[in-house]
PDB file of N, CA and C in Angstrom:
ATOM      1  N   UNK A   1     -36.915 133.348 227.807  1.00  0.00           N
ATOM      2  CA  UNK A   1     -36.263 133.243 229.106  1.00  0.00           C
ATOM      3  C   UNK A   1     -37.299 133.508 230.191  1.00  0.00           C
ATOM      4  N   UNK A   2     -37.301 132.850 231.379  1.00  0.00           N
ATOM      5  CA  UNK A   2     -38.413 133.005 232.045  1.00  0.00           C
ATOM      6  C   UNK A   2     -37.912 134.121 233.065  1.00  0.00           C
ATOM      7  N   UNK A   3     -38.976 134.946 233.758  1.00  0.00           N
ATOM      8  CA  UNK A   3     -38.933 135.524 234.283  1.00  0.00           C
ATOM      9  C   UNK A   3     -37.485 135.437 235.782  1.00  0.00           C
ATOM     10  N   UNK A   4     -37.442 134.139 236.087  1.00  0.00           N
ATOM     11  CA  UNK A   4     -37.324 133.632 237.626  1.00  0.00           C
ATOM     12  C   UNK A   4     -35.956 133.593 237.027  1.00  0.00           C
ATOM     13  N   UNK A   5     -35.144 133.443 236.009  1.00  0.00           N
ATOM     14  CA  UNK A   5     -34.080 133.267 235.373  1.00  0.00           C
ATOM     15  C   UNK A   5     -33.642 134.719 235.306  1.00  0.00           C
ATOM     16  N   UNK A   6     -34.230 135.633 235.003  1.00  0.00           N
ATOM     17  CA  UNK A   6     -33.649 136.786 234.890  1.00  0.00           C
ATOM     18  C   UNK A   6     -33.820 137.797 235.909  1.00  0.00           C
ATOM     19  N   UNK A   7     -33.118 138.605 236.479  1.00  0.00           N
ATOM     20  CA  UNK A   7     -32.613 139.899 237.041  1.00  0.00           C
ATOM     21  C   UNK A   7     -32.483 141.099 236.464  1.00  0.00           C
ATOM     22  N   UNK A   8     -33.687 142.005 237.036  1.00  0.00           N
ATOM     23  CA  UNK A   8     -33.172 142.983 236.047  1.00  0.00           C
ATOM     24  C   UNK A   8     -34.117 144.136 236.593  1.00  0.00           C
ATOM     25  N   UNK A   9     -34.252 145.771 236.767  1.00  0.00           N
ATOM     26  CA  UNK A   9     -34.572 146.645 237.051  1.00  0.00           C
ATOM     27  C   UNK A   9     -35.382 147.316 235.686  1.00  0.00           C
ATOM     28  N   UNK A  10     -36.653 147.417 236.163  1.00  0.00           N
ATOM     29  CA  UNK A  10     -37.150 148.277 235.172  1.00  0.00           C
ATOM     30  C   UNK A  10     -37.903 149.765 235.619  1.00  0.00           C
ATOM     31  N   UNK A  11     -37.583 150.748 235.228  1.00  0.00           N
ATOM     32  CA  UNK A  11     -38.502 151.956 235.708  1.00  0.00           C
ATOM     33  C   UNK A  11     -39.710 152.234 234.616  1.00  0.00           C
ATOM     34  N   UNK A  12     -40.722 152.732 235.276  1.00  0.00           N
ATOM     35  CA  UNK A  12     -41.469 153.303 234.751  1.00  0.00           C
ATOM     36  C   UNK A  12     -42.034 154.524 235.156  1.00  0.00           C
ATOM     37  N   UNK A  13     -43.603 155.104 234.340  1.00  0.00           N
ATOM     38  CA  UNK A  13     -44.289 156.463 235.083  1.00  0.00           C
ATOM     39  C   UNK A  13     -45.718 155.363 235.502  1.00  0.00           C
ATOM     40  N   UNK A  14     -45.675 156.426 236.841  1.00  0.00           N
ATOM     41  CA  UNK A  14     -47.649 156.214 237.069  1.00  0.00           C
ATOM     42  C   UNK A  14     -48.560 156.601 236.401  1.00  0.00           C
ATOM     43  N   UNK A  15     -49.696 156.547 235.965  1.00  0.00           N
ATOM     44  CA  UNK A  15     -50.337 156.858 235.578  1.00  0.00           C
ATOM     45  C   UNK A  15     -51.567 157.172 235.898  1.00  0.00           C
ATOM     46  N   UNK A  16     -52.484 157.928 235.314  1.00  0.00           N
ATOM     47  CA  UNK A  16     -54.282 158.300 236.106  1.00  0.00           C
ATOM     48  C   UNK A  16     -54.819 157.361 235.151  1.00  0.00           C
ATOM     49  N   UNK A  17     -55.320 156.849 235.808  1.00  0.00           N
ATOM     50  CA  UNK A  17     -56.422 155.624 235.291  1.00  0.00           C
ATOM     51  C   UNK A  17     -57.862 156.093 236.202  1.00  0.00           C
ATOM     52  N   UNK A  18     -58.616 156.545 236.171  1.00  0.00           N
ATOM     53  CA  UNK A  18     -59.794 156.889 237.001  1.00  0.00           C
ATOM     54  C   UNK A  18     -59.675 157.626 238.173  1.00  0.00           C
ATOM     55  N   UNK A  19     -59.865 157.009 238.804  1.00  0.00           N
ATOM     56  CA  UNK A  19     -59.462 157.415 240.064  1.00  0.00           C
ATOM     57  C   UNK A  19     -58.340 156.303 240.870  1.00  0.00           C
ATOM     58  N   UNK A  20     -57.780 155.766 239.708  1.00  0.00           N
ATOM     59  CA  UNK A  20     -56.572 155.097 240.484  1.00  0.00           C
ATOM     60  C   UNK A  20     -55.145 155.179 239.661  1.00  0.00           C
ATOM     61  N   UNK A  21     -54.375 154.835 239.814  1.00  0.00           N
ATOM     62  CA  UNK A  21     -52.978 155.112 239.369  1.00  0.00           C
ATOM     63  C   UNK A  21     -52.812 153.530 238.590  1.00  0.00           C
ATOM     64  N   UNK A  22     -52.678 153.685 237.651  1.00  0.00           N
ATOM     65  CA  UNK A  22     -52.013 152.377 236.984  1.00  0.00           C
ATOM     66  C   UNK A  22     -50.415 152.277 236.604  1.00  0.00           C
ATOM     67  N   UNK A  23     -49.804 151.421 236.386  1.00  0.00           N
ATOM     68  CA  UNK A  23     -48.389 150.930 235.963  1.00  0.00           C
ATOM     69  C   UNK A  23     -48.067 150.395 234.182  1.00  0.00           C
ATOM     70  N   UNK A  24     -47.607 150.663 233.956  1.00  0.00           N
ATOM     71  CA  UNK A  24     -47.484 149.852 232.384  1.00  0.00           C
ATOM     72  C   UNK A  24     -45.947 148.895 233.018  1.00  0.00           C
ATOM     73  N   UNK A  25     -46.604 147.811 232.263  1.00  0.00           N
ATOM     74  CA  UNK A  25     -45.629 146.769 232.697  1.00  0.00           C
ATOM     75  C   UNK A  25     -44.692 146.209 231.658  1.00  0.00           C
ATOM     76  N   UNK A  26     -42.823 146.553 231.336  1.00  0.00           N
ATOM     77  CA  UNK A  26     -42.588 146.423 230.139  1.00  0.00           C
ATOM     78  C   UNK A  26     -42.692 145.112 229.123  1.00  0.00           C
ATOM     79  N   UNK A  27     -42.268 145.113 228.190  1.00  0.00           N
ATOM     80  CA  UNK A  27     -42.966 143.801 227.232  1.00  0.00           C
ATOM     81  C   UNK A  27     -41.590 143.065 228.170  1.00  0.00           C
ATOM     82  N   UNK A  28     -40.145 143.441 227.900  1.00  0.00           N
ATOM     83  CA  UNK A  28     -39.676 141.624 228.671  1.00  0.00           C
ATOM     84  C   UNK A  28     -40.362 141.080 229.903  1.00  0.00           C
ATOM     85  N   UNK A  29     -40.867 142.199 230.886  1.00  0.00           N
ATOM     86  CA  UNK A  29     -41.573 141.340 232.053  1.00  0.00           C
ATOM     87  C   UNK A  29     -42.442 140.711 231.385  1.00  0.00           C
ATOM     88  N   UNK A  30     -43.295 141.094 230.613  1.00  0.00           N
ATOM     89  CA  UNK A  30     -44.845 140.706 230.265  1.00  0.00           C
ATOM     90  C   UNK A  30     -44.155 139.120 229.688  1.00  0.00           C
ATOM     91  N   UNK A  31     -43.275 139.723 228.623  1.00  0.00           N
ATOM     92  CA  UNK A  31     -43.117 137.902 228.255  1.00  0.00           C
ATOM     93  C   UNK A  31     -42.156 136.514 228.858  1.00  0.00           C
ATOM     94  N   UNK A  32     -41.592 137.530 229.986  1.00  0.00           N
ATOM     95  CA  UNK A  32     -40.725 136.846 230.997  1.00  0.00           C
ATOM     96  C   UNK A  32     -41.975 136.156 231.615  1.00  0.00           C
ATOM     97  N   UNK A  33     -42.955 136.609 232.150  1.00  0.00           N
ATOM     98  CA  UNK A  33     -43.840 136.107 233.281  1.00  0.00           C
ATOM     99  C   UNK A  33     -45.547 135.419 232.331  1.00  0.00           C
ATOM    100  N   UNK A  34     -45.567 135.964 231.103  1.00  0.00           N
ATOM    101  CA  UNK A  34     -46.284 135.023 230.432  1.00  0.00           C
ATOM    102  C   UNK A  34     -47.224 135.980 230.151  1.00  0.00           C
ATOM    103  N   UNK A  35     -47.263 137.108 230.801  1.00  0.00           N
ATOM    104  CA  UNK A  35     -48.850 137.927 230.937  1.00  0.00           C
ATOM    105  C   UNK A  35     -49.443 138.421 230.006  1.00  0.00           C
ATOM    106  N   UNK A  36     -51.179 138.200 230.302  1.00  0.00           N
ATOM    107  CA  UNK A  36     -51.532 138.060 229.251  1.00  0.00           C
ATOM    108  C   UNK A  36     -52.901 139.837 229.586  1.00  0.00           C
ATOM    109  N   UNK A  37     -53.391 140.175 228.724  1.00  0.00           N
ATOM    110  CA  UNK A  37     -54.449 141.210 228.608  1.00  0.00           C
ATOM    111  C   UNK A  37     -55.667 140.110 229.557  1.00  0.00           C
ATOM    112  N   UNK A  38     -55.915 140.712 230.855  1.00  0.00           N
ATOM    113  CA  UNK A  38     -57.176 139.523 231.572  1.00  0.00           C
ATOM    114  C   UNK A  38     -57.079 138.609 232.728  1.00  0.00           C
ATOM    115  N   UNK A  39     -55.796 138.836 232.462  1.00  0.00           N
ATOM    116  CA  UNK A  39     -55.075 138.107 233.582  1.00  0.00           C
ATOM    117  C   UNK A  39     -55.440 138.579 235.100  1.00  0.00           C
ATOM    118  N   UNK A  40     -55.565 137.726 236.458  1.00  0.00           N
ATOM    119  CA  UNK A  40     -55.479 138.316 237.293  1.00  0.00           C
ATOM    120  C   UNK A  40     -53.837 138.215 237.938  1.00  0.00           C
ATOM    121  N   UNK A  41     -53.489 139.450 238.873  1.00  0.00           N
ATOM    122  CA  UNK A  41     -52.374 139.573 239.431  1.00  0.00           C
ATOM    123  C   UNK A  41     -52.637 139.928 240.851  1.00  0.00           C
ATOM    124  N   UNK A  42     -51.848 139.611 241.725  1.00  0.00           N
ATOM    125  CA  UNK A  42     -52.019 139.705 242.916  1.00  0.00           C
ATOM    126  C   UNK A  42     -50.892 141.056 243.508  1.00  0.00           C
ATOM    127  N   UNK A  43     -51.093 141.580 244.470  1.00  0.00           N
ATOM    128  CA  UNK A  43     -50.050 142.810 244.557  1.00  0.00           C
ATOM    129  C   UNK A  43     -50.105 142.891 246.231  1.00  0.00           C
ATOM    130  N   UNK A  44     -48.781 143.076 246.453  1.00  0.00           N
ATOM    131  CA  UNK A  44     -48.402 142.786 247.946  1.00  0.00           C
ATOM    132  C   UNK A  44     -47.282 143.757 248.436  1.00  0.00           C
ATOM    133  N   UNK A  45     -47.405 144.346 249.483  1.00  0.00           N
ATOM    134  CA  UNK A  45     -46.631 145.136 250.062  1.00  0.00           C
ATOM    135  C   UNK A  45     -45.385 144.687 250.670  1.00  0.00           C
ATOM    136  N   UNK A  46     -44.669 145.391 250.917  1.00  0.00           N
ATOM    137  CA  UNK A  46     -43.550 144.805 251.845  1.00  0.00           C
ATOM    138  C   UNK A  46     -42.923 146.202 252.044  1.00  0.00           C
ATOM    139  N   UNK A  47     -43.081 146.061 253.444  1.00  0.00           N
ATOM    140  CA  UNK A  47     -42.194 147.690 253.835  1.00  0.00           C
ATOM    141  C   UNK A  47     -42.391 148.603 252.105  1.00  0.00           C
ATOM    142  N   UNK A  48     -41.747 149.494 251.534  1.00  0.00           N
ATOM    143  CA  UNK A  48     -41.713 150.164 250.635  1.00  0.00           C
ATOM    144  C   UNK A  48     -41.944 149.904 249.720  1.00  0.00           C
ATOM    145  N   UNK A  49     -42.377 148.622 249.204  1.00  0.00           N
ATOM    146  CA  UNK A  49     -41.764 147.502 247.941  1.00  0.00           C
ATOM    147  C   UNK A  49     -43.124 147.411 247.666  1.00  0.00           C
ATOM    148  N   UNK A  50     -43.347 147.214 246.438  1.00  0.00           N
ATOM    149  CA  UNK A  50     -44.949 146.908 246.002  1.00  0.00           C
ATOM    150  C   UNK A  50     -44.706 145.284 244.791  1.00  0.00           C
ATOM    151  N   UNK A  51     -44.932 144.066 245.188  1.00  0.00           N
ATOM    152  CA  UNK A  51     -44.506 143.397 244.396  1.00  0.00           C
ATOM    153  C   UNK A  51     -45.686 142.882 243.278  1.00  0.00           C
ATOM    154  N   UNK A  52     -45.661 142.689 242.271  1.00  0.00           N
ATOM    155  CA  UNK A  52     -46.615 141.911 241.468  1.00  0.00           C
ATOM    156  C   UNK A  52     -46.518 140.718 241.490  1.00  0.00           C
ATOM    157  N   UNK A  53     -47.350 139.616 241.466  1.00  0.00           N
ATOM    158  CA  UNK A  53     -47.439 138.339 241.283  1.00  0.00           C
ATOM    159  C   UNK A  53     -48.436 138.259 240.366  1.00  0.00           C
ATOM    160  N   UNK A  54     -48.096 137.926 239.134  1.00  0.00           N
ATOM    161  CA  UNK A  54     -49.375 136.044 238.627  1.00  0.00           C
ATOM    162  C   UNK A  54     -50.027 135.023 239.697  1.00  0.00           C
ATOM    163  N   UNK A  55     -51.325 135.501 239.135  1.00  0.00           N
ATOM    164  CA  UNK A  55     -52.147 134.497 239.791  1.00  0.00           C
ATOM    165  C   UNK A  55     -52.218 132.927 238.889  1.00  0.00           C
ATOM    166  N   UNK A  56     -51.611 131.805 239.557  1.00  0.00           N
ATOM    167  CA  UNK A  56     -51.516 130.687 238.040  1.00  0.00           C
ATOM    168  C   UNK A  56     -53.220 130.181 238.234  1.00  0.00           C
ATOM    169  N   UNK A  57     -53.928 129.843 237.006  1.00  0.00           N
ATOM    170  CA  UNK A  57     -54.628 129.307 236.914  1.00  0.00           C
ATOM    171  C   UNK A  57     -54.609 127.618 237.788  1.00  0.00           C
ATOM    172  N   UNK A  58     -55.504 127.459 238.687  1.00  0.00           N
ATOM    173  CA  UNK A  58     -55.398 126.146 239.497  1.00  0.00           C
ATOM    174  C   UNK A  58     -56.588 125.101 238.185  1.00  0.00           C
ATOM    175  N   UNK A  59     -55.504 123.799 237.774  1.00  0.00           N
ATOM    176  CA  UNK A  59     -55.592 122.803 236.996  1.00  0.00           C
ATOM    177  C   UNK A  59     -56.881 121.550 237.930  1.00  0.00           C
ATOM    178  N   UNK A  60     -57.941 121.340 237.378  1.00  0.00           N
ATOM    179  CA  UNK A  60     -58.949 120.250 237.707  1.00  0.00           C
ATOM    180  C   UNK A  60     -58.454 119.160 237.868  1.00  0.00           C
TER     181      UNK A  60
END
């Protein structure tokens, strides 16, 4: 089922990753949205909201 098809709330914890905070992202998003280990993602604010996006690979 693709991501854009489904609705749905997931929580998680932050985490210390270096000196930055990382997210674990659960497996239905991961396989809702395709994501892969390498991937780039884009991350965007909105008032309070922190959204993730896939970056799609642009086709030659």
């Amino acid at each position: 089922m693709a991501i854009e098809e489904m609705s749905a709330i997931f929580e998680g914890t932050l985490v210390k990753w270096g000196n930055s905070l990382g997210v674990v992202i659960p497996k239905p998003v991961q396989r809702g949205m395709a994501l892969k280990p390498g991937e780039k993602i884009r991350f965007r604010l909105e008032k309070n909201k922190l959204c993730i996006e896939k970056i799609e690979k642009k086709e030659d």
